[in-house]
C-alpha atoms as a PDB file:
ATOM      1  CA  UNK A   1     -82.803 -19.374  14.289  1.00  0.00           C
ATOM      2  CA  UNK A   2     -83.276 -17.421  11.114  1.00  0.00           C
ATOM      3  CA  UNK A   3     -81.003 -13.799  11.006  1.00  0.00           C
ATOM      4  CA  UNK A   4     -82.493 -11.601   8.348  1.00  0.00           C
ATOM      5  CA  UNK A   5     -80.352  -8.905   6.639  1.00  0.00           C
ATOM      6  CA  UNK A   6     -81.776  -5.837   5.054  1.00  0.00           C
ATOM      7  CA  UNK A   7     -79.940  -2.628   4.890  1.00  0.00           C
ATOM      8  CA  UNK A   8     -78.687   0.673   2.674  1.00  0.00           C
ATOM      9  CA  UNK A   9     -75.964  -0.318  -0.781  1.00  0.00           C
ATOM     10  CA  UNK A  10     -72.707  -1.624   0.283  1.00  0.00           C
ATOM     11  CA  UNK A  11     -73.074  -1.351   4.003  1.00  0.00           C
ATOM     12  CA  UNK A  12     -71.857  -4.848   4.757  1.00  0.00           C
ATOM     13  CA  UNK A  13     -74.500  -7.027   4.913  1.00  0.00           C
ATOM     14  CA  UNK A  14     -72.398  -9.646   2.310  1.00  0.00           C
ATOM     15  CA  UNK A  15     -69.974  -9.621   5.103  1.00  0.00           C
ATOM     16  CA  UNK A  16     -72.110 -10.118   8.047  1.00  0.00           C
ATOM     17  CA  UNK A  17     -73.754 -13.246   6.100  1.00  0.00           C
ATOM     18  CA  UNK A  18     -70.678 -14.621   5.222  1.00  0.00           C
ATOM     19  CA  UNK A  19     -69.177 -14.427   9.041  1.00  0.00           C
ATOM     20  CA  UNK A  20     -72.279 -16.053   9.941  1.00  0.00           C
ATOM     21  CA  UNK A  21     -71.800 -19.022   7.227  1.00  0.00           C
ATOM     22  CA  UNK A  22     -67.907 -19.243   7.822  1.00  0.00           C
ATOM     23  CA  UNK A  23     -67.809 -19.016  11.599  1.00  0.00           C
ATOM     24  CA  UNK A  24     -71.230 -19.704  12.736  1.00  0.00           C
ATOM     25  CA  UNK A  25     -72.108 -22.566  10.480  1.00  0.00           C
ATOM     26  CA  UNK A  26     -75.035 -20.427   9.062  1.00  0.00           C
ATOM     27  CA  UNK A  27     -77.026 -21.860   5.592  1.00  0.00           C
ATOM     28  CA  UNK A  28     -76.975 -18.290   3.535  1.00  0.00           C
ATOM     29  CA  UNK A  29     -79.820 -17.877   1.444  1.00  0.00           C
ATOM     30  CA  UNK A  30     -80.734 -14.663  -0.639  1.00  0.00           C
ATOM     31  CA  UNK A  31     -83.760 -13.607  -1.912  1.00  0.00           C
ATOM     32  CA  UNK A  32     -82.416 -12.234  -4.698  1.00  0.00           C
ATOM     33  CA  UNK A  33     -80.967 -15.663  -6.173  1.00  0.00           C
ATOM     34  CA  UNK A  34     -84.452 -16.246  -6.691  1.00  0.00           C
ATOM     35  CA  UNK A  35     -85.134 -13.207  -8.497  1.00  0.00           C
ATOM     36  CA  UNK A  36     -81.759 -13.819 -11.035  1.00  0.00           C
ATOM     37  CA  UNK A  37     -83.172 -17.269 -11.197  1.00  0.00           C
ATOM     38  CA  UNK A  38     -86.289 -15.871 -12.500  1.00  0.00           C
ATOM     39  CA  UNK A  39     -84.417 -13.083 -14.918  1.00  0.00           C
ATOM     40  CA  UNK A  40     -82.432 -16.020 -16.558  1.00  0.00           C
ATOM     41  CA  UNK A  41     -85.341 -18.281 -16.685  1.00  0.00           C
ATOM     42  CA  UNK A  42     -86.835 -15.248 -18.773  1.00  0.00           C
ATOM     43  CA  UNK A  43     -83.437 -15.431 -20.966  1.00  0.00           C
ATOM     44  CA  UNK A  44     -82.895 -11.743 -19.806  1.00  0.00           C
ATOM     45  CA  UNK A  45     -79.224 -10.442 -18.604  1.00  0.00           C
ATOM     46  CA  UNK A  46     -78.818 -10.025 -14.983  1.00  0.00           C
ATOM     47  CA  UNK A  47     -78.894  -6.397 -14.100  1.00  0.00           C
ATOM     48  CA  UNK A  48     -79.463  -4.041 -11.108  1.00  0.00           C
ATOM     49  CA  UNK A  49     -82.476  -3.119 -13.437  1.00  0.00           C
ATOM     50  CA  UNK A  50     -83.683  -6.373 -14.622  1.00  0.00           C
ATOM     51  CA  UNK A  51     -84.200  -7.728 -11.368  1.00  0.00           C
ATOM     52  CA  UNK A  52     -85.650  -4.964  -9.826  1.00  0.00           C
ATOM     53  CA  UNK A  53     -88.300  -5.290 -12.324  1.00  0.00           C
ATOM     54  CA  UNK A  54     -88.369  -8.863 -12.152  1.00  0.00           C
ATOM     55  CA  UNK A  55     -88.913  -8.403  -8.297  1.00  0.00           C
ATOM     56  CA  UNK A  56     -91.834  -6.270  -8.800  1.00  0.00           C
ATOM     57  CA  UNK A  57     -93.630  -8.497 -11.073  1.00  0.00           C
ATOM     58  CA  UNK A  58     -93.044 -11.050  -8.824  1.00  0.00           C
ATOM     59  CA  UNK A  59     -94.554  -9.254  -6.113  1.00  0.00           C
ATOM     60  CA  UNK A  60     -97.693  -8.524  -7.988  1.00  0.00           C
ATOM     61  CA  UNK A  61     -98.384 -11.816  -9.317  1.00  0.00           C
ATOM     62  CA  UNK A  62     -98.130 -13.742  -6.386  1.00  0.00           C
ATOM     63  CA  UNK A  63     -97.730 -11.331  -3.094  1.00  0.00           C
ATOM     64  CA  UNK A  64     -95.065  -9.312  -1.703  1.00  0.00           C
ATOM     65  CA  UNK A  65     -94.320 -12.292   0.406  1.00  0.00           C
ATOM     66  CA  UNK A  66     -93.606 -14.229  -2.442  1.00  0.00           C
ATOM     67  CA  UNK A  67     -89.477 -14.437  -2.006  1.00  0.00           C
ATOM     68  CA  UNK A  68     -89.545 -15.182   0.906  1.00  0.00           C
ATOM     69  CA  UNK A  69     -92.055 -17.650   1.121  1.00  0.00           C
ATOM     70  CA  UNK A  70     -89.799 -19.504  -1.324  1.00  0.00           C
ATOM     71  CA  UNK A  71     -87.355 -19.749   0.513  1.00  0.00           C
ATOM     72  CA  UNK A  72     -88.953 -20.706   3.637  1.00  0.00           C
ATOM     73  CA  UNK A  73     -89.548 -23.825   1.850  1.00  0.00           C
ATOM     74  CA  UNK A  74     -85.991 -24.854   1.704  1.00  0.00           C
ATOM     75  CA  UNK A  75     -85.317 -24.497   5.236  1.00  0.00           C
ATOM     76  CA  UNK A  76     -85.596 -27.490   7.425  1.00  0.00           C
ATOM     77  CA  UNK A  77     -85.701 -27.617  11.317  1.00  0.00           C
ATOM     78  CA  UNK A  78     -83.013 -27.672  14.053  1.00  0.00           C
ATOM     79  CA  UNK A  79     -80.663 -25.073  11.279  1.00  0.00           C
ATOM     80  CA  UNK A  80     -79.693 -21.607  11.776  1.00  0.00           C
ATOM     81  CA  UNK A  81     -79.769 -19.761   8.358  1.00  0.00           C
ATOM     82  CA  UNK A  82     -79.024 -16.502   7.197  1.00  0.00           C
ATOM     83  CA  UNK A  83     -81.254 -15.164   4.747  1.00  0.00           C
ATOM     84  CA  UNK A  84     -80.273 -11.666   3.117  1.00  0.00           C
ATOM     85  CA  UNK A  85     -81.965  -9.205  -0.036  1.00  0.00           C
ATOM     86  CA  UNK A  86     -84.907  -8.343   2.273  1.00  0.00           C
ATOM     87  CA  UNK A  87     -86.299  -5.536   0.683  1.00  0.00           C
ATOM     88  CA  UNK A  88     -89.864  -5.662   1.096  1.00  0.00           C
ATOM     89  CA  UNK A  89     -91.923  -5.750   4.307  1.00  0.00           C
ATOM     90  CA  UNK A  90     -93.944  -8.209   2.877  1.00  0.00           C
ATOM     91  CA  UNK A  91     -90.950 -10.332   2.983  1.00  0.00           C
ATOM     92  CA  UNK A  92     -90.503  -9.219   6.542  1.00  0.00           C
ATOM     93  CA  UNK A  93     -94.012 -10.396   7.723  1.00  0.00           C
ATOM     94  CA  UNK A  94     -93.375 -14.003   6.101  1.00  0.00           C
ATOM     95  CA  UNK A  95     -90.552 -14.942   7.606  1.00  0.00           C
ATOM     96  CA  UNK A  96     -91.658 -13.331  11.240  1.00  0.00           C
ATOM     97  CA  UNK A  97     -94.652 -15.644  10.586  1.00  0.00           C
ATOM     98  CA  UNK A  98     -92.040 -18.588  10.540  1.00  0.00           C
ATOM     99  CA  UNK A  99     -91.095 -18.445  14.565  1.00  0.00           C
ATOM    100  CA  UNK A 100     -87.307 -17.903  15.622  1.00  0.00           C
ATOM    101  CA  UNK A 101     -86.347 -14.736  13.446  1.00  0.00           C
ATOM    102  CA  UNK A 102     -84.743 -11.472  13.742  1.00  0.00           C
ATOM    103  CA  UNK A 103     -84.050  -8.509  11.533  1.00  0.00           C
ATOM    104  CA  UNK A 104     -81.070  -6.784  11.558  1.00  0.00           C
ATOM    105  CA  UNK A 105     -80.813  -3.226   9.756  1.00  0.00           C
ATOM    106  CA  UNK A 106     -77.152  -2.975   8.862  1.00  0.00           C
ATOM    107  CA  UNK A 107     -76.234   0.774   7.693  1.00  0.00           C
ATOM    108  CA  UNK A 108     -73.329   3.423   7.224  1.00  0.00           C
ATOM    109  CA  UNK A 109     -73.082   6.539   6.249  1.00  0.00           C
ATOM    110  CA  UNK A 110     -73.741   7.179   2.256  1.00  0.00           C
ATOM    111  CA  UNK A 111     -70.571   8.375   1.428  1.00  0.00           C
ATOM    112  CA  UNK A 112     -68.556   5.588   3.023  1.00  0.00           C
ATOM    113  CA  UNK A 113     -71.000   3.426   1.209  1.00  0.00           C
ATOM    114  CA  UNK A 114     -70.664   5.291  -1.875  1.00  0.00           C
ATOM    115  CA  UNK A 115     -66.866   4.621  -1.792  1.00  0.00           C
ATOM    116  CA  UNK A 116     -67.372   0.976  -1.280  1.00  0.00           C
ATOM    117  CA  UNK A 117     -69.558   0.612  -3.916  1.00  0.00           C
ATOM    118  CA  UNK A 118     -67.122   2.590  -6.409  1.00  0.00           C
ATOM    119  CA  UNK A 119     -64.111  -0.018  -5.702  1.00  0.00           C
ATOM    120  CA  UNK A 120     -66.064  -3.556  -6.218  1.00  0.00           C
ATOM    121  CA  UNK A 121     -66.635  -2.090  -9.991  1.00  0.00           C
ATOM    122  CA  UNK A 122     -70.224  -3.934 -10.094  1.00  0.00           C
ATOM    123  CA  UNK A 123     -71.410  -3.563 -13.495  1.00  0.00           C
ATOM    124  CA  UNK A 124     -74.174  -1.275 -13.470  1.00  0.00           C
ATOM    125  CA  UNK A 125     -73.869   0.400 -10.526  1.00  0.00           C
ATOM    126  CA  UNK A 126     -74.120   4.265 -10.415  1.00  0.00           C
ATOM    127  CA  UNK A 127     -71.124   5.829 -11.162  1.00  0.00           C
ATOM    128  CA  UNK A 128     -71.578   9.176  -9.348  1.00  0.00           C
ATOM    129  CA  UNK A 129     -72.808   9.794  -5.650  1.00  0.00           C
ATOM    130  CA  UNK A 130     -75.859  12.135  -6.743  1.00  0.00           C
ATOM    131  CA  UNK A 131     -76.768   8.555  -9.069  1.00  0.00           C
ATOM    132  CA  UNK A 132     -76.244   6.064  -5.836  1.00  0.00           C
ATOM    133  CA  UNK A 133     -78.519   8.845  -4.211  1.00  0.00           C
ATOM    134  CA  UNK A 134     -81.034   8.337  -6.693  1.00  0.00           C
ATOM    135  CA  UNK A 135     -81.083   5.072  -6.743  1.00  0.00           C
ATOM    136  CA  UNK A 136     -80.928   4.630  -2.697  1.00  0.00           C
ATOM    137  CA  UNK A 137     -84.544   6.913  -3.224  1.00  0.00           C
ATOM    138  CA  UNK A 138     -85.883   4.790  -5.508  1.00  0.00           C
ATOM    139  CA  UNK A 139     -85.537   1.656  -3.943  1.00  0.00           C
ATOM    140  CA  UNK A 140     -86.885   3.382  -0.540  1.00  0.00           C
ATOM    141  CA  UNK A 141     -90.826   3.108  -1.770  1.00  0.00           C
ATOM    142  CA  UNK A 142     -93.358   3.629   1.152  1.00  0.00           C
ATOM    143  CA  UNK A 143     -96.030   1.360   0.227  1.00  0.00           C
ATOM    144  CA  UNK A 144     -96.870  -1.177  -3.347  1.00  0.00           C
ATOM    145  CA  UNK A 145     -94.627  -3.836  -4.795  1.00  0.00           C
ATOM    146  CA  UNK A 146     -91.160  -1.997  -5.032  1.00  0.00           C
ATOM    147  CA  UNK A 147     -88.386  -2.147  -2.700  1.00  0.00           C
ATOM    148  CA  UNK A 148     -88.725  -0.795   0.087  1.00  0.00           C
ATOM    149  CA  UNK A 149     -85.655   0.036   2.265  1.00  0.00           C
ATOM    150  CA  UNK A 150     -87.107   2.795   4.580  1.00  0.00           C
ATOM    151  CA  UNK A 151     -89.854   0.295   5.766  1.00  0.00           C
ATOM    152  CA  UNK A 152     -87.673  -3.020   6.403  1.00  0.00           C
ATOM    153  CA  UNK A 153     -85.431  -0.488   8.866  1.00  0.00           C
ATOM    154  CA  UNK A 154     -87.972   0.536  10.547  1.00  0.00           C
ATOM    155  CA  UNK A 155     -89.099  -3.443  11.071  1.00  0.00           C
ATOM    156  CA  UNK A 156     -85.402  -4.084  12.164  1.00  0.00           C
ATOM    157  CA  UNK A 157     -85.326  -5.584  16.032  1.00  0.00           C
ATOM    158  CA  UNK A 158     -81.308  -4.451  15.788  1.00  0.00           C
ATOM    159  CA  UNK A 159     -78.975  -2.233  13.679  1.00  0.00           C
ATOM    160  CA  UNK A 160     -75.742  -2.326  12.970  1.00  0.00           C
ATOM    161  CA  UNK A 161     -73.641   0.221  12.441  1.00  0.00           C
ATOM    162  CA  UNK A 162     -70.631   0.021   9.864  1.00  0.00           C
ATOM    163  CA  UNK A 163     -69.567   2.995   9.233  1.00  0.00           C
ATOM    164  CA  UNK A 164     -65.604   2.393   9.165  1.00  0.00           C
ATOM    165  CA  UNK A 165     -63.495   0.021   7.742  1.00  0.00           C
ATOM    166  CA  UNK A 166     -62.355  -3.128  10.099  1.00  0.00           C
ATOM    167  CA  UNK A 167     -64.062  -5.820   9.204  1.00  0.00           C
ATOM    168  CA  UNK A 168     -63.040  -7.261  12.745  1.00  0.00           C
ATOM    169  CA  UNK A 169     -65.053  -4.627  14.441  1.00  0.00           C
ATOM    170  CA  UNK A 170     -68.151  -5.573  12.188  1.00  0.00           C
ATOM    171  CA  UNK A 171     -67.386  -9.056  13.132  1.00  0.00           C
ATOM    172  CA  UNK A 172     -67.207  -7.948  17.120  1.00  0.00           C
ATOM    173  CA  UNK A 173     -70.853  -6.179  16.486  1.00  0.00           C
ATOM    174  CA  UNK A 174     -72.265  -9.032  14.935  1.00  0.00           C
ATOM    175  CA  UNK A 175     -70.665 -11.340  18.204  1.00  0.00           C
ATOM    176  CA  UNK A 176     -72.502  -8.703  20.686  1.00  0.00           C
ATOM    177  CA  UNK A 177     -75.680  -9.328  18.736  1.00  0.00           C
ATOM    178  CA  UNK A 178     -75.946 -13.039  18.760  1.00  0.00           C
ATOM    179  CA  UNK A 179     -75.529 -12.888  22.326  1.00  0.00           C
ATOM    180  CA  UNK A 180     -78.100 -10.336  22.896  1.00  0.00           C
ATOM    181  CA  UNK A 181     -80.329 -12.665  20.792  1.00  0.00           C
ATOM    182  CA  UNK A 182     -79.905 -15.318  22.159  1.00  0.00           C
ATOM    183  CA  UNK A 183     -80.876 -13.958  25.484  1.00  0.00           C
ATOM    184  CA  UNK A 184     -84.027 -12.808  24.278  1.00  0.00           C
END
């Protein structure tokens, strides 16, 4: 099986990935290793900006499927992996194309989010809420090689909600939706 985690800025999909790895037994991958991979290889410093770019050219030079098709090429039968930075439905479409996969949407409200993001203290991130707004836009492109956050939830087969603050009550949601999975 192959989980799939897109979602809004700091709305827990980290933490979904890593229950899935720790209690699961889950192989994590992220599509955006391959795009820092590609910023270093370029002897650039990894920012939020850098590899946005760096996404985008990758997406016109070789397809918006390009991420993920590079990392469908590490996966090897009878695993279950966890594969997170979806951000493009192009990405989407590749790894549907790969069989046993499901996208999960995982969201909370931007203010809660906003807060989260303030207290990691990522470099680069937007310091005020009207800038994490700005940026949530931005990255929320309709159609072309950008990110596109609006589209991938609207691909999702399930959302999660995680809107409050126990992380046991994330991991209970993400319980309830393995089981519904697997009964699909």
């Amino acid at each position: 099986m192959i989980i799939g985690l897109t979602g809004s800025f700091a709305s827990g999909k980290d933490t979904v990935a890593e229950y899935l790895v720790e209690r699961k037994g889950f192989v994590h991958y992220s599509l955006s290793d391959i795009i820092r991979d590609e910023v270093r290889k370029n002897k650039r410093k990894v920012t939020r900006n850098n590899l946005i770019k760096a996404g985008i050219a990758l997406r016109v030079k070789f397809g918006n499927f390009v991420l993920a098709n590079r990392i469908l090429k590490k996966l090897k039968k009878g695993k279950n992996y966890v594969i997170t930075s979806i951000r493009h439905t192009g990405e989407i479409s590749a790894l549907r194309e790969n069989g046993d996969f499901r996208l999960i949407f995982v969201d909370a409200p931007a203010r809660v989010r906003f807060k989260r993001m303030s207290a990691r203290m990522r470099e680069n991130d937007p310091e005020t809420f009207r800038e994490f707004l700005a940026l949530e836009k931005k990255e929320s492109q309709t159609k072309g090689a950008g990110q596109q956050l609006g589209e991938c939830k609207k691909c999702a087969d399930l959302t999660i909600n995680n809107g409050g603050n126990d992380v046991h009550k994330l991991y209970r949601k993400v319980e309830t939706l393995i089981k519904r999975m697997g009964n699909q």
